[in-house]
C-alpha atoms as a PDB file:
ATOM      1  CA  UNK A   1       9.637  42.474 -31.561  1.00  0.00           C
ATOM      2  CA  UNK A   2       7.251  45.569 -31.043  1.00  0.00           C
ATOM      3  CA  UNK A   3       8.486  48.502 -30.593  1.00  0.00           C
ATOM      4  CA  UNK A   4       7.496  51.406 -28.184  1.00  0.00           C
ATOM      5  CA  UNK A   5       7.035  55.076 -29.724  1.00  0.00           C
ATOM      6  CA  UNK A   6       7.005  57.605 -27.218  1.00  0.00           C
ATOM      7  CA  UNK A   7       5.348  61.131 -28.718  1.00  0.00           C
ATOM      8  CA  UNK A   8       5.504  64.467 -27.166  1.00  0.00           C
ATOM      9  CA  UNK A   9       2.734  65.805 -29.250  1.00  0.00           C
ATOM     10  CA  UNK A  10       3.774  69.440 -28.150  1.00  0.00           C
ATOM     11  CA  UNK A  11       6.913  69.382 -30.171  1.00  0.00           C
ATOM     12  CA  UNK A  12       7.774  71.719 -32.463  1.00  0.00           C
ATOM     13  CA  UNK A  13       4.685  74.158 -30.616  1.00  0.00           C
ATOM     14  CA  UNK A  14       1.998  71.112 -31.409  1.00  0.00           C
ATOM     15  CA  UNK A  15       3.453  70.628 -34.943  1.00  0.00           C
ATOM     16  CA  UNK A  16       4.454  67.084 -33.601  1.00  0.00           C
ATOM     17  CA  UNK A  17       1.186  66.166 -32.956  1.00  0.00           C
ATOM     18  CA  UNK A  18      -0.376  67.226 -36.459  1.00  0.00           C
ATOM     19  CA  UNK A  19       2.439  65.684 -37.916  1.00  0.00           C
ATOM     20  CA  UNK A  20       1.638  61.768 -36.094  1.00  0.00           C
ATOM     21  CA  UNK A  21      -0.585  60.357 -39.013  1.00  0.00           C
ATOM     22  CA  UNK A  22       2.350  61.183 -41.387  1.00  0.00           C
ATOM     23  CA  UNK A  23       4.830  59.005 -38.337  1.00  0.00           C
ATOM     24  CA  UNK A  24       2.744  56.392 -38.504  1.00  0.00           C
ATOM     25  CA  UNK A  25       2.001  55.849 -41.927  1.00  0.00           C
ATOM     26  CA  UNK A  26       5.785  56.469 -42.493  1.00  0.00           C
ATOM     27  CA  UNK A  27       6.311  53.672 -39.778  1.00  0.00           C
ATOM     28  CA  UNK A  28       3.964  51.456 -41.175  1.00  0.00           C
ATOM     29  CA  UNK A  29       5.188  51.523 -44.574  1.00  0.00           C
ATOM     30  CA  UNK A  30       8.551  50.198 -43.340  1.00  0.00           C
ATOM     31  CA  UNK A  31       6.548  47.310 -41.929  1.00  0.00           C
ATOM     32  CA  UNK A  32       7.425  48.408 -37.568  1.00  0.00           C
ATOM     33  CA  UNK A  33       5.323  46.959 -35.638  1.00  0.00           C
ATOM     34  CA  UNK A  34       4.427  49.111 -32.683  1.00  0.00           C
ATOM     35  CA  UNK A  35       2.693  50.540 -29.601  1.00  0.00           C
ATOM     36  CA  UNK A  36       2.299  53.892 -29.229  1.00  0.00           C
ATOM     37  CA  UNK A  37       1.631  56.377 -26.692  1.00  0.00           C
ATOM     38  CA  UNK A  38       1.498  60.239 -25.827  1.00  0.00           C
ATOM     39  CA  UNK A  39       2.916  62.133 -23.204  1.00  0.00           C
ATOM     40  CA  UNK A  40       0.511  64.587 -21.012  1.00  0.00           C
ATOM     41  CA  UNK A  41       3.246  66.806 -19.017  1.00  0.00           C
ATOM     42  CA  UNK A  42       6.636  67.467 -19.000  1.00  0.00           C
ATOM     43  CA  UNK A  43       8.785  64.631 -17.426  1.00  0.00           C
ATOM     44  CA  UNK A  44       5.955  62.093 -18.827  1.00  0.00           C
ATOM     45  CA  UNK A  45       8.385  60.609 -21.283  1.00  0.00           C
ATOM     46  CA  UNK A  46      10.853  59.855 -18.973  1.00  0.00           C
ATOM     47  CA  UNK A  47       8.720  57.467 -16.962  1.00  0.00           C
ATOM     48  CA  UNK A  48       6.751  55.754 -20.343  1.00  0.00           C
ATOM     49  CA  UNK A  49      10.038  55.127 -21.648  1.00  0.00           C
ATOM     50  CA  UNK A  50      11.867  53.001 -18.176  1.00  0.00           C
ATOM     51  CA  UNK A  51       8.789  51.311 -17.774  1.00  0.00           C
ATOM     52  CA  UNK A  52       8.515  50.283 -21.715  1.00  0.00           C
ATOM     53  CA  UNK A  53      12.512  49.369 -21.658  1.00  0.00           C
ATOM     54  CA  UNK A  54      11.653  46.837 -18.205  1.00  0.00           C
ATOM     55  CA  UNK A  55       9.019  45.081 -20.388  1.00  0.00           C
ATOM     56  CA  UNK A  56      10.926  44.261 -23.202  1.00  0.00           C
ATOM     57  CA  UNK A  57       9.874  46.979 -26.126  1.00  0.00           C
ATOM     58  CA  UNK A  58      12.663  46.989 -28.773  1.00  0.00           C
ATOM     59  CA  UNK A  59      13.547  49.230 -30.336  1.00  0.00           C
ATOM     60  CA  UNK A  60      12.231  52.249 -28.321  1.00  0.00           C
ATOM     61  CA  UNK A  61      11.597  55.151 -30.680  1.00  0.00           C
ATOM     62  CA  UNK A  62      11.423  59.037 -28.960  1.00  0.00           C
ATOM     63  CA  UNK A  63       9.092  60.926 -31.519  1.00  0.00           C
ATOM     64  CA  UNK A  64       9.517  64.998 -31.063  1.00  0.00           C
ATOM     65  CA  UNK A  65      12.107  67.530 -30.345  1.00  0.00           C
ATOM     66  CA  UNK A  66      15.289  67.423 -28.243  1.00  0.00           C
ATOM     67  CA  UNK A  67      13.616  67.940 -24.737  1.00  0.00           C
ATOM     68  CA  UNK A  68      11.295  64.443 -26.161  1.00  0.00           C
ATOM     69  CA  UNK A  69      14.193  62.878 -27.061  1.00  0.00           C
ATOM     70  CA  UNK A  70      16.245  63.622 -23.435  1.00  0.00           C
ATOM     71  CA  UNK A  71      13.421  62.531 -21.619  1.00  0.00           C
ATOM     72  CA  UNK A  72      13.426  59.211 -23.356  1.00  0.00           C
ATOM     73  CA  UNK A  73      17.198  58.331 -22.941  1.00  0.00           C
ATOM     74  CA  UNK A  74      16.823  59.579 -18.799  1.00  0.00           C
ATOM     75  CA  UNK A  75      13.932  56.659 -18.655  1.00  0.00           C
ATOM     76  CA  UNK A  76      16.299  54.197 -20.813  1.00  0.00           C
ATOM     77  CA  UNK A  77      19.300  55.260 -18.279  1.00  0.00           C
ATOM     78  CA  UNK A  78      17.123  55.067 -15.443  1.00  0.00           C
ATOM     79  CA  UNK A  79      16.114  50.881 -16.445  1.00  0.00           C
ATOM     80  CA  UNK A  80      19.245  50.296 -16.853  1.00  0.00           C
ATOM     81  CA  UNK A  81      21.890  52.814 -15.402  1.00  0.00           C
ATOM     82  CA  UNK A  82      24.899  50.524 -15.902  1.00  0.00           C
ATOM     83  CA  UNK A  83      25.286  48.748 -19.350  1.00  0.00           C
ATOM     84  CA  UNK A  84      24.523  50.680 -23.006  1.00  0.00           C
ATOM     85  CA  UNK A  85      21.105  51.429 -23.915  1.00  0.00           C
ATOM     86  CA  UNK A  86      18.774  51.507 -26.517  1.00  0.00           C
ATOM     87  CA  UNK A  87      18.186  50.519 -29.556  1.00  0.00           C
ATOM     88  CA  UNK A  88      16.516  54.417 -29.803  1.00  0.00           C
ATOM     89  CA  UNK A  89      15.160  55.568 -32.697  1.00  0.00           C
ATOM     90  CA  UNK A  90      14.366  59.164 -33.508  1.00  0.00           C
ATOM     91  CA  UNK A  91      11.619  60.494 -35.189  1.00  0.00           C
ATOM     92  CA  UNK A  92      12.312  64.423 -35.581  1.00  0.00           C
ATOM     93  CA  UNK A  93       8.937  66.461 -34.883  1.00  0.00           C
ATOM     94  CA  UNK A  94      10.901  69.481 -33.176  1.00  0.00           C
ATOM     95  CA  UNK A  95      11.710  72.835 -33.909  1.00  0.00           C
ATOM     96  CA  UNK A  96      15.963  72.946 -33.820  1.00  0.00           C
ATOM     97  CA  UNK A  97      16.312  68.690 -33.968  1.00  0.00           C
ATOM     98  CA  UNK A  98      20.167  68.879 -32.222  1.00  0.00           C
ATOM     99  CA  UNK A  99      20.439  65.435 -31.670  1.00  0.00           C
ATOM    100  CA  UNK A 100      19.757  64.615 -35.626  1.00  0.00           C
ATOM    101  CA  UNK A 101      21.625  67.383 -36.726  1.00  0.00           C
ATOM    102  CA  UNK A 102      24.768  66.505 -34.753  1.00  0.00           C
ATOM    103  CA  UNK A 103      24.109  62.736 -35.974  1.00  0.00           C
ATOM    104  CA  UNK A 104      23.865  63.270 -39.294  1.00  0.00           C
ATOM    105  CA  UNK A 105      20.497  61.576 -39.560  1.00  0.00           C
ATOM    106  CA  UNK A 106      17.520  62.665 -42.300  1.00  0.00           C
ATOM    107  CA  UNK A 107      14.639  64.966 -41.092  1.00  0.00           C
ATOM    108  CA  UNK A 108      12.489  63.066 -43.709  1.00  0.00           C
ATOM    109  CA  UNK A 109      10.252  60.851 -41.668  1.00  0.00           C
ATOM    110  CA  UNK A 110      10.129  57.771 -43.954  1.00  0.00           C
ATOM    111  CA  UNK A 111      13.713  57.843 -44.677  1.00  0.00           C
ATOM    112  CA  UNK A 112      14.002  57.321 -40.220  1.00  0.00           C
ATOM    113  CA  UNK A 113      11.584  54.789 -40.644  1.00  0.00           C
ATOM    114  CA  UNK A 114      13.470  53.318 -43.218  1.00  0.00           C
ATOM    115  CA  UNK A 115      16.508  53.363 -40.629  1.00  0.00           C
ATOM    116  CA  UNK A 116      14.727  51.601 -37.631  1.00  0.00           C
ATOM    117  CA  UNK A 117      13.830  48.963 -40.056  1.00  0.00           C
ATOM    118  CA  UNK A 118      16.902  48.386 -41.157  1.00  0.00           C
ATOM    119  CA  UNK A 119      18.033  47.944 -37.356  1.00  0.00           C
ATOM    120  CA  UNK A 120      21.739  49.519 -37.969  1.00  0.00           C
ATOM    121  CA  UNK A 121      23.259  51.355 -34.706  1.00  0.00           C
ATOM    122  CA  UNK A 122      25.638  53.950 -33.872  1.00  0.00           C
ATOM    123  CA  UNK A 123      26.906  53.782 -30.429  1.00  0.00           C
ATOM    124  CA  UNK A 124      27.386  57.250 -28.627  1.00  0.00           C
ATOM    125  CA  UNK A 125      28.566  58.885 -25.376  1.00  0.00           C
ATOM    126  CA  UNK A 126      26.383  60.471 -22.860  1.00  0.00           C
ATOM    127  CA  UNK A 127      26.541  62.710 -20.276  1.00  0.00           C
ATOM    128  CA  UNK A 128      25.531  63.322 -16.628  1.00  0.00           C
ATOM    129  CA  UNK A 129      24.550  66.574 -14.948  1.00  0.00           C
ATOM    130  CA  UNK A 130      23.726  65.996 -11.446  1.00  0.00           C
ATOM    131  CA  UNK A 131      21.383  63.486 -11.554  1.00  0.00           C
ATOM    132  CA  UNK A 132      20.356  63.917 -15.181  1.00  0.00           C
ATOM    133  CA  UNK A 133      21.587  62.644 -18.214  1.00  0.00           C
ATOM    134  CA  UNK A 134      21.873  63.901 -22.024  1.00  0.00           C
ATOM    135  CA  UNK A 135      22.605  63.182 -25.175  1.00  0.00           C
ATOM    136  CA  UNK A 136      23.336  66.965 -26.675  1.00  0.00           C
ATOM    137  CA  UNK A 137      24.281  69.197 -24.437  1.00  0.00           C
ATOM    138  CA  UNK A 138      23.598  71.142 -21.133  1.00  0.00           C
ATOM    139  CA  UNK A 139      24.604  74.801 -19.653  1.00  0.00           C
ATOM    140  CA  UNK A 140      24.273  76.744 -17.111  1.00  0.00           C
ATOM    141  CA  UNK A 141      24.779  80.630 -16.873  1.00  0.00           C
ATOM    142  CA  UNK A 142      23.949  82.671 -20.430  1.00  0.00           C
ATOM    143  CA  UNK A 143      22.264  79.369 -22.298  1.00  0.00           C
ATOM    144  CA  UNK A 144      19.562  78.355 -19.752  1.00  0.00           C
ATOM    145  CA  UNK A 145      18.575  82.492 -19.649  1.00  0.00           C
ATOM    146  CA  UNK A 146      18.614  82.176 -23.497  1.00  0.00           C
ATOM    147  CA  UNK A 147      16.346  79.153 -22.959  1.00  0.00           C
ATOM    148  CA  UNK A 148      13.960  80.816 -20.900  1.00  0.00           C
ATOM    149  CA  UNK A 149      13.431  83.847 -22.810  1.00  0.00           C
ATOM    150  CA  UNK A 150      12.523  81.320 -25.772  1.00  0.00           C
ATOM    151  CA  UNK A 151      10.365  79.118 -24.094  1.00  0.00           C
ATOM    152  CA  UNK A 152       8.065  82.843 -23.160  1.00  0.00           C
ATOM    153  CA  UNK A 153       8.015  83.807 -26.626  1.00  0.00           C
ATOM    154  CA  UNK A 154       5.246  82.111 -28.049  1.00  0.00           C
ATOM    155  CA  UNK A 155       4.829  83.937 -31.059  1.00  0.00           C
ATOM    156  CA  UNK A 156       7.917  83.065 -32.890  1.00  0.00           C
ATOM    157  CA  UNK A 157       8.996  80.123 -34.775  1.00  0.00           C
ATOM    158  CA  UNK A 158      12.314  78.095 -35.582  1.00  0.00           C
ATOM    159  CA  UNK A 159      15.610  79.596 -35.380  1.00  0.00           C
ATOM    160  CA  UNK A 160      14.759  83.273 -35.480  1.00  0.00           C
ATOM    161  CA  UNK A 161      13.052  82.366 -31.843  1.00  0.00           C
ATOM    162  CA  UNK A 162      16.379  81.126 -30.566  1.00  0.00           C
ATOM    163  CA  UNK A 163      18.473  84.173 -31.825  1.00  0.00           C
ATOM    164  CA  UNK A 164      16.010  86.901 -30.769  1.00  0.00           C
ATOM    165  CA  UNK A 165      15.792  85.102 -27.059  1.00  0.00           C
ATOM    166  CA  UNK A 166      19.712  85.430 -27.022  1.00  0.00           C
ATOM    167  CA  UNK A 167      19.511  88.926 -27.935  1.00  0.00           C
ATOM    168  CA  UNK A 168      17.154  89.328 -25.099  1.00  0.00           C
ATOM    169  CA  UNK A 169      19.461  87.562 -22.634  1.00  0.00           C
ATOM    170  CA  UNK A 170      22.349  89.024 -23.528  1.00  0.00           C
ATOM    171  CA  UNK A 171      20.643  92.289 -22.518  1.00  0.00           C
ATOM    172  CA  UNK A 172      19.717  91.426 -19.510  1.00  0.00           C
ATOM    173  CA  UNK A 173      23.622  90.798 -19.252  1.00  0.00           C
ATOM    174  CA  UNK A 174      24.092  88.015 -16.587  1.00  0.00           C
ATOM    175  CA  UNK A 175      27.392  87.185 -14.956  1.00  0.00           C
ATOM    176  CA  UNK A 176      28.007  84.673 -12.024  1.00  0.00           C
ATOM    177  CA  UNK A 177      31.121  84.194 -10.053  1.00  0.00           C
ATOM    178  CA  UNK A 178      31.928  80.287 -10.596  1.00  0.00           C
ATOM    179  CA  UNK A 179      35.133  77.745  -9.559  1.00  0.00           C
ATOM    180  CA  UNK A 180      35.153  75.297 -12.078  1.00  0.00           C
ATOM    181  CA  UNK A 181      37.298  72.264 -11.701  1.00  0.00           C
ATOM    182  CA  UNK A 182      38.219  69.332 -14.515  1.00  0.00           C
ATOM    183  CA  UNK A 183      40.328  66.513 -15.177  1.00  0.00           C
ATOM    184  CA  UNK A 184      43.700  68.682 -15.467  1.00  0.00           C
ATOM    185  CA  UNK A 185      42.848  72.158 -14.883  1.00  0.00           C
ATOM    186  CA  UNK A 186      40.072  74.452 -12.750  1.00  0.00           C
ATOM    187  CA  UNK A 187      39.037  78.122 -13.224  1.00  0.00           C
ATOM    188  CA  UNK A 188      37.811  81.001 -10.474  1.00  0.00           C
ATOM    189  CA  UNK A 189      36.519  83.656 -11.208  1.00  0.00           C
ATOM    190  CA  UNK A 190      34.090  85.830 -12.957  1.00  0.00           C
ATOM    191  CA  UNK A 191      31.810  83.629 -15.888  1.00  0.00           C
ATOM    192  CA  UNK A 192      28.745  84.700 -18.376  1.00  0.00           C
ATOM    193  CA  UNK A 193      28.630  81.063 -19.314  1.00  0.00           C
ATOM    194  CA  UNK A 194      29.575  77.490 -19.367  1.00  0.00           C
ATOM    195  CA  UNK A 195      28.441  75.342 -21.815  1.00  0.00           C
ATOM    196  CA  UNK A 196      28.874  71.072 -21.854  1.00  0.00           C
ATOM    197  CA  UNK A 197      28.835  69.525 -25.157  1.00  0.00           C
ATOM    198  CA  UNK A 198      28.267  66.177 -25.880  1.00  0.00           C
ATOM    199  CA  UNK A 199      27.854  67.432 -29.363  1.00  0.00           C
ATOM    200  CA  UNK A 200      28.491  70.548 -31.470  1.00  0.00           C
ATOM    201  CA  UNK A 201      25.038  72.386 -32.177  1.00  0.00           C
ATOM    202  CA  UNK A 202      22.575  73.528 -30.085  1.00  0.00           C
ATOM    203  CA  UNK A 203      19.568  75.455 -30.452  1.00  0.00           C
ATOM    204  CA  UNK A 204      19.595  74.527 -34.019  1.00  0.00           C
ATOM    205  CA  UNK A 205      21.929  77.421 -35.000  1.00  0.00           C
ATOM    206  CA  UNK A 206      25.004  77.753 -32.490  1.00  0.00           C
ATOM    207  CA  UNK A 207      27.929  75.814 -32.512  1.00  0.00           C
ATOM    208  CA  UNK A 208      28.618  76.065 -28.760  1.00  0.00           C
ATOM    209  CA  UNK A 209      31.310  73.415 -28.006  1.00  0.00           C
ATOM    210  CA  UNK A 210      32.590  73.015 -31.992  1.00  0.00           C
ATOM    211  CA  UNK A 211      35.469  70.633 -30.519  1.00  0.00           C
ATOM    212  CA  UNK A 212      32.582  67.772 -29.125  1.00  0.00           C
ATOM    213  CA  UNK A 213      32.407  64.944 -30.493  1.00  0.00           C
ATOM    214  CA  UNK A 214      30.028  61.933 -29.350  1.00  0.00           C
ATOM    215  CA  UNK A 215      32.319  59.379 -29.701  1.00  0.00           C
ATOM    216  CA  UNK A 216      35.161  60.097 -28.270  1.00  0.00           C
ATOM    217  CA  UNK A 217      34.262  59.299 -24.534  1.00  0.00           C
ATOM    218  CA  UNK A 218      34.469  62.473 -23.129  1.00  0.00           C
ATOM    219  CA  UNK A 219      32.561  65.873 -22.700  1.00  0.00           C
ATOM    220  CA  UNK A 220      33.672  69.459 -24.184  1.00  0.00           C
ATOM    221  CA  UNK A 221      32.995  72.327 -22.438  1.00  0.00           C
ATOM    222  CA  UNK A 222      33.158  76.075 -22.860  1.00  0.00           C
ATOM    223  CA  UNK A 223      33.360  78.733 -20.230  1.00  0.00           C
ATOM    224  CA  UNK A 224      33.825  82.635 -21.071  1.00  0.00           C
ATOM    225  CA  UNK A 225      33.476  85.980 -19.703  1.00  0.00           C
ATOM    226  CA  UNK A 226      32.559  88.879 -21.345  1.00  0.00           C
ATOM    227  CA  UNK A 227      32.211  92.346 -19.396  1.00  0.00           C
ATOM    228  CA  UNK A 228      29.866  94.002 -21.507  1.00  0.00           C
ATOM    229  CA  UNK A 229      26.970  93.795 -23.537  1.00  0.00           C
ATOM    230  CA  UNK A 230      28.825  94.808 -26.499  1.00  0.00           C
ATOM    231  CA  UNK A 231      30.908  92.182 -26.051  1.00  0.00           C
ATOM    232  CA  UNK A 232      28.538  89.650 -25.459  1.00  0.00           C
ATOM    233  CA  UNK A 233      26.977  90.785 -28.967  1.00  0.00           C
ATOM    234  CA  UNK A 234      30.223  90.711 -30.755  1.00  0.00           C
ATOM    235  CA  UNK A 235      30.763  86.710 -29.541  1.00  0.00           C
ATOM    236  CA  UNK A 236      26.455  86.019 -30.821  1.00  0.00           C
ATOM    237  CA  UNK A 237      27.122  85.754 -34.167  1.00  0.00           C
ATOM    238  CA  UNK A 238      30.697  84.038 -33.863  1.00  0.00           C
ATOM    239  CA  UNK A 239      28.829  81.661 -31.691  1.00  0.00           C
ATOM    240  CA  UNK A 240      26.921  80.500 -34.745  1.00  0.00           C
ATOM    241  CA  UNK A 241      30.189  79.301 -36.571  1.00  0.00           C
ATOM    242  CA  UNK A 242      32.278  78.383 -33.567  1.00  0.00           C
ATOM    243  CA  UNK A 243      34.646  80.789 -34.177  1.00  0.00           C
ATOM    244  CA  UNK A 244      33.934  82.260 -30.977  1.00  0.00           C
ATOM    245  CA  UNK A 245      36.219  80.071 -29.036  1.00  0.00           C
ATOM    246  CA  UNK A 246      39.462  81.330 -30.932  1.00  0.00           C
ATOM    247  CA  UNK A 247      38.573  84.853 -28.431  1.00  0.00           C
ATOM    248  CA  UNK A 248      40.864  84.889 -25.460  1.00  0.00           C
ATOM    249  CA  UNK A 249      37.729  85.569 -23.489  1.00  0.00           C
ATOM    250  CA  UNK A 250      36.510  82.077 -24.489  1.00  0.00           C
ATOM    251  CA  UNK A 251      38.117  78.413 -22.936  1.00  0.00           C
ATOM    252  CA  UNK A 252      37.358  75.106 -24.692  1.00  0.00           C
ATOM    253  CA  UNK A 253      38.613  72.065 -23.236  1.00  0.00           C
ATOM    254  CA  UNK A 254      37.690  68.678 -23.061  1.00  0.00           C
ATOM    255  CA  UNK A 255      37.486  66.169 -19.941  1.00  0.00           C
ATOM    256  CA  UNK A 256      35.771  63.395 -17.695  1.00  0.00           C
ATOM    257  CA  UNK A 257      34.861  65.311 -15.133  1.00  0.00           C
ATOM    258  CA  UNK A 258      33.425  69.117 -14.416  1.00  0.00           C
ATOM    259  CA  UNK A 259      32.569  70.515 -11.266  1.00  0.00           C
ATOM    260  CA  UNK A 260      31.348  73.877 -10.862  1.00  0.00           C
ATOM    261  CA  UNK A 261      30.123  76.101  -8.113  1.00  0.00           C
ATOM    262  CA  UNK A 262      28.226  79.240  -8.683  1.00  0.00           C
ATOM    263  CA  UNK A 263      27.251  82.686  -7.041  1.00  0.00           C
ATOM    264  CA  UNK A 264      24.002  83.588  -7.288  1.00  0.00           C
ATOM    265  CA  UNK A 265      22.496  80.584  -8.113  1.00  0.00           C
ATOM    266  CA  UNK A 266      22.093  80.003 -11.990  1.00  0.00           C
ATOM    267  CA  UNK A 267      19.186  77.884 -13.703  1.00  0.00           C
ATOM    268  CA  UNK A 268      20.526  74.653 -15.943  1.00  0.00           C
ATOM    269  CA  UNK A 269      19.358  73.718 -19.247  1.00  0.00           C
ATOM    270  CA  UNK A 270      19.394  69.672 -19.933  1.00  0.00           C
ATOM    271  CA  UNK A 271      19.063  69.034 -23.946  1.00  0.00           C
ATOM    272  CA  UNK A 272      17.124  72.043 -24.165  1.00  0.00           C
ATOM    273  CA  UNK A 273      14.972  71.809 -21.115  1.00  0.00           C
ATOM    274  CA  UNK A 274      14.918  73.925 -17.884  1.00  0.00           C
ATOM    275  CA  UNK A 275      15.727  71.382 -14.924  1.00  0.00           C
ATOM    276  CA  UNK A 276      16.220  73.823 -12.134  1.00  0.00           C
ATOM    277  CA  UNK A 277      15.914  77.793 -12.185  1.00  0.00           C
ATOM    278  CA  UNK A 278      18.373  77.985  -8.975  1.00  0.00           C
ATOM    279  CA  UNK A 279      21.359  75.891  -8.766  1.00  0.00           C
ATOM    280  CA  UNK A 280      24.599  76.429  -7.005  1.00  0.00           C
ATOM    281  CA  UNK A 281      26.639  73.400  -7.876  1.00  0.00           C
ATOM    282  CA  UNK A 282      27.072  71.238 -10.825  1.00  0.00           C
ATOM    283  CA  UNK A 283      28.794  67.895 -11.345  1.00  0.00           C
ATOM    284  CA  UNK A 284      28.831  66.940 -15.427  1.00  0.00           C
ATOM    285  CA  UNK A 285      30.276  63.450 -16.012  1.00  0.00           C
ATOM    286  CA  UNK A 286      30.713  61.726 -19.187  1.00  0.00           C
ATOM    287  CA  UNK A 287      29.485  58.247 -19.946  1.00  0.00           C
ATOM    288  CA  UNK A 288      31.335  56.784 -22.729  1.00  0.00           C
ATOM    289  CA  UNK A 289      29.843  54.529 -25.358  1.00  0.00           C
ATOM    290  CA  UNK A 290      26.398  54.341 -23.514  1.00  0.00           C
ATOM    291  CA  UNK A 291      23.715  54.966 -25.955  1.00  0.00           C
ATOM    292  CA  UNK A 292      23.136  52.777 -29.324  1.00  0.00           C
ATOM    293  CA  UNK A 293      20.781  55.055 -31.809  1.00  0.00           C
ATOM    294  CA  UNK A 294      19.325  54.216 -35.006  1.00  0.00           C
ATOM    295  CA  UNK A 295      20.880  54.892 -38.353  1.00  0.00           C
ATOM    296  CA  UNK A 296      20.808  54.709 -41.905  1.00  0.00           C
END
């Protein structure tokens, strides 16, 4: 069968698209045959990839970062919003790479090749935010202010981008009023942050929700408050290990279902992407055993 490669050539700041003779010979070499096409604007991918999963392209293979990658599986969910989808293959041409990281998979583009060949598939959990789905993780509160503050710094690169945009949201110190409600418990009160793992890492150096785990058919989220800048600093670089959830200002817990209403309105990050900059109500839901991906 052919498959269908889907490239965001602005991954990794355009590195993805000076890195696509390098895909493609890697691809070739493992002997995929393939169509491939670029995306022009955000929300691009999302659309190539439903209409390449209704005609029959397998495997499909996402070739960027983690916003490329989200916008792929949204189009797969979109064909076919009720049974498991893929195969998906990933081809890494971001700056952090989540998804791999949390999978386990190589960054070395011939060794993925080598793994959508070999047509071998892990089946994973997804999860829903409104009417968005993900394969990583999604936040609102702190994160998606983090998120924002990277995506204006242009002049940095890799993970020193991500850590000096959280210094820079952390001193703008947001906090939202928020009732949260789960599967056995619910929360109200004051919040700097919730965020929903479907995995462990995100931005390529913090270990958000440490507990999540992609297989176990549910999502892990973490909510804290913390009053003060100083505090907020003092949970940064505990955030990086995931030793920041043994505070008693931090909650982990895992569950179904998470709805959560906030005042003001907060912006929401989806695998790394801004999907609204004002939101006042969330619903997360996890789809177990949804997505088959590519492995070694």
């Amino acid at each position: 069968m052919t498959a269908k490669i889907i490239l965001n050539p602005y991954s990794g700041r355009w590195n993805a698209r000076k890195r696509r003779p390098e895909m493609e010979a890697a691809l070739q070499e493992a002997g995929i045959t393939y169509e491939l096409v670029e995306t022009g604007a955000p929300g691009e991918g999302v659309t190539l990839a439903e209409e390449a999963a209704r005609a029959g392209f397998s495997p499909i293979i996402a070739a960027g970062g983690d916003g490329a990658f989200g916008e792929v599986v949204n189009g797969l969910y979109r064909a076919s919003p009720d049974k498991p989808l893929g195969p998906l293959g990933l081809m890494p041409l971001g700056t952090a790479n989540d998804l791999v990281h949390n999978l386990g998979l190589p960054l070395d583009l011939k060794a993925m090749a080598r793994a959508i060949a070999g047509g071998r598939t892990r089946r994973i959990d997804l999860g829903r935010a409104n009417e968005w789905v993900f394969d990583n993780n999604s936040a609102v509160g702190l994160e998606p202010i983090v998120t924002l503050f990277n995506i204006r710094m242009v002049h940095l690169r890799g993970v020193v981008r991500y850590l000096v945009a959280a210094l820079r949201a952390i001193n703008s110190k947001p906090t939202w009023s928020m009732r949260l409600e789960w599967d056995d418990g619910g929360y109200e009160g004051p919040v700097s942050l919730v965020t929903v793992g479907n995995c462990a890492v995100t931005g390529g150096l913090f270990r958000m929700a440490p507990a999540a785990d992609p297989s176990d058919g549910k999502l892990t989220f973490v909510y804290a408050y913390a009053p003060s800048r100083l505090k907020m600093l003092g949970l940064l670089p505990r955030a990086i290990s995931g030793d920041y959830v043994k505070d008693p200002a931090v909650h982990q817990h895992h569950t179904t279902r998470l709805r959560i209403h906030m005042k003001p309105d907060s912006p929401i990050q989806v695998d790394g992407e801004i999907r609204s900059h004002a939101l006042s109500a969330v619903e997360y839901l996890a789809l177990p055993a949804r997505l088959d991906v590519l492995v070694p």
